[in-house]
Protein backbone atom coordinates (compact mmCIF):
# COMPACT_ATOMS: atom_id res chain seq x y z
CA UNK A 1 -4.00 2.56 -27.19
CA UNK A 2 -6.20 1.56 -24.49
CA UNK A 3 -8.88 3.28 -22.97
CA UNK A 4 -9.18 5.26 -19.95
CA UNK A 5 -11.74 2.93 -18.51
CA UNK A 6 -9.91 -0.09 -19.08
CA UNK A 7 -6.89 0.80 -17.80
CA UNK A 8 -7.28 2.62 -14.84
CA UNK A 9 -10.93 0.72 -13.73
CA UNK A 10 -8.63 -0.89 -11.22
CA UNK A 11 -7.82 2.90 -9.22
CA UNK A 12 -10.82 4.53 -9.90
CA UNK A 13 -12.89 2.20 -7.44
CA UNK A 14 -14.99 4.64 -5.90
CA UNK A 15 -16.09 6.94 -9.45
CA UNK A 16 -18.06 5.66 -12.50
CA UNK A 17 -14.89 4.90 -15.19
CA UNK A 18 -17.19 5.50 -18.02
CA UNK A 19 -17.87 9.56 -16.82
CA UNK A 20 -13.95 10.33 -15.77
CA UNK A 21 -11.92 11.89 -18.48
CA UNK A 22 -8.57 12.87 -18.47
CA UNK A 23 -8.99 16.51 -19.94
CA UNK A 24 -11.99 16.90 -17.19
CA UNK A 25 -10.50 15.18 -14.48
CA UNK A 26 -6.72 15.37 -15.24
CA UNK A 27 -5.40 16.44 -11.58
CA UNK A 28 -7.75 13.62 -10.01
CA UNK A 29 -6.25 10.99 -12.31
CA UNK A 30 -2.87 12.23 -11.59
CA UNK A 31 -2.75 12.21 -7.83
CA UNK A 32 -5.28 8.43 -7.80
CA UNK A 33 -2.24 6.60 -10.07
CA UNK A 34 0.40 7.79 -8.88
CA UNK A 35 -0.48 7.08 -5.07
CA UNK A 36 -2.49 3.61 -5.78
CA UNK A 37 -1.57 2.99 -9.32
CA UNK A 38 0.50 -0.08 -11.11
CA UNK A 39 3.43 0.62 -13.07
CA UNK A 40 1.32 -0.08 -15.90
CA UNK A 41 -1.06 2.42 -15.03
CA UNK A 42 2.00 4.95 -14.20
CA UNK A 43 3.23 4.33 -17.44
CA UNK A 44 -0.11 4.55 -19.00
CA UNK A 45 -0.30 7.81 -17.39
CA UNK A 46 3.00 9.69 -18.36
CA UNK A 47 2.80 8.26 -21.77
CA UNK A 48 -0.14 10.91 -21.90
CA UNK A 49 0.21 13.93 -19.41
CA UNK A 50 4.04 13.60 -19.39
CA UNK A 51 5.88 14.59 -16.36
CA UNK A 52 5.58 18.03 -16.15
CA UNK A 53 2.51 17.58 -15.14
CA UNK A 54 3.49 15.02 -12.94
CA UNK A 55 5.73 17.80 -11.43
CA UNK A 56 3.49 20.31 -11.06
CA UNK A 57 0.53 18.52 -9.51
CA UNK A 58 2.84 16.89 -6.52
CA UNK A 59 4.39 20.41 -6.24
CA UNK A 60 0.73 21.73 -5.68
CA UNK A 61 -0.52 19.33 -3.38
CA UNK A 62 2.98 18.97 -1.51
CA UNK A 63 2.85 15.35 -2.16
CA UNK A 64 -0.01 14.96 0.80
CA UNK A 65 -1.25 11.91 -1.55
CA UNK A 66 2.17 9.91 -1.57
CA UNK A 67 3.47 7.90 1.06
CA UNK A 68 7.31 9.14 2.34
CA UNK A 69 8.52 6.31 0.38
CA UNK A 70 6.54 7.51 -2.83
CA UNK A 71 7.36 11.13 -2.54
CA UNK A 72 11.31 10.34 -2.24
CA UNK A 73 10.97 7.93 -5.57
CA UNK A 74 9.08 11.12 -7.39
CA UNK A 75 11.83 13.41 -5.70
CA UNK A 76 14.71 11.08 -7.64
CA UNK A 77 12.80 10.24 -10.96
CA UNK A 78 11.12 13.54 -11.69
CA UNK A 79 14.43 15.83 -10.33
CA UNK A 80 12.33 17.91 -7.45
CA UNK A 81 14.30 19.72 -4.88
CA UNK A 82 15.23 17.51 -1.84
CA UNK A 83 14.83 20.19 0.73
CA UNK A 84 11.55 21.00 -0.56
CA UNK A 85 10.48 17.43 -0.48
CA UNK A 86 11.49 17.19 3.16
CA UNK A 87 9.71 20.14 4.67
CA UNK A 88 6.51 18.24 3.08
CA UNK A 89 7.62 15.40 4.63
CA UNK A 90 8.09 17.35 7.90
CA UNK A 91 4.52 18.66 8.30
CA UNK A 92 2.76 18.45 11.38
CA UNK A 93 -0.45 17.18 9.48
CA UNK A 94 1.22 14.38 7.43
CA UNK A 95 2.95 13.32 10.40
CA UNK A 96 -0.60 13.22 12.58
CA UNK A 97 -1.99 11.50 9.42
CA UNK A 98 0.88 9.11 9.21
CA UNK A 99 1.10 8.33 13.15
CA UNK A 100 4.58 9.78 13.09
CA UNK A 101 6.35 10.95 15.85
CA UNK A 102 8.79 12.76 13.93
C-alpha cells in the first residue's frame, strides 16, 4: 500500500506530508481529497476511512468544502438526503462565497 505522503503530496500543498497522519489529521484529509483530490486519491482515501466517515464529515461541515457539483455527486454515491443537501446548497454564505445570486 502506498504511503500517505506519496499519495496525497499532490493535495496537501500547503502542510509538511511527512508530519500529517491520518489518525491525527483524519477530518483534514477527508475534507482536502475529497474537494481537490484525484480519483486515485478518493479511492486511496475510502479504501481506508470508508464512507461512513465520508458521511459524517460532509454532514458536519454541511459540505461548505465541495463545490454544488461535488456535493450533489456525494449526495448520489454516499445516499445523503436530497433536501438536506439543498438547504446547504441554499445558504446565504455559500452563495456570497460562490457569487451566487440564488
Amino acid at each position: 500500500m502506498e504511503s500517505l505522503k506519496k499519495q496525497l503530496a499532490s493535495v496537501l500543498w500547503d502542510v509538511d506530508p511527512a508530519r500529517v497522519s491520518l489518525a491525527r489529521h483524519r477530518q483534514f484529509l477527508i475534507r482536502r481529497v475529497l474537494s481537490r483530490g484525484t480519483w486515485a486519491q478518493i479511492t486511496w482515501l475510502r479504501a481506508r476511512v470508508g464512507d461512513e466517515a465520508l458521511r459524517s464529515t460532509i454532514v458536519r461541515t454541511h459540505a461548505k468544502d465541495l463545490t454544488r457539483r461535488q456535493a450533489r455527486f456525494w449526495q448520489v454515491i454516499l445516499g445523503l438526503d436530497a433536501a438536506e443537501v439543498s438547504v446547504w446548497l441554499a445558504s446565504p454564505m455559500r452563495r456570497l462565497w460562490e457569487g451566487s445570486p440564488r
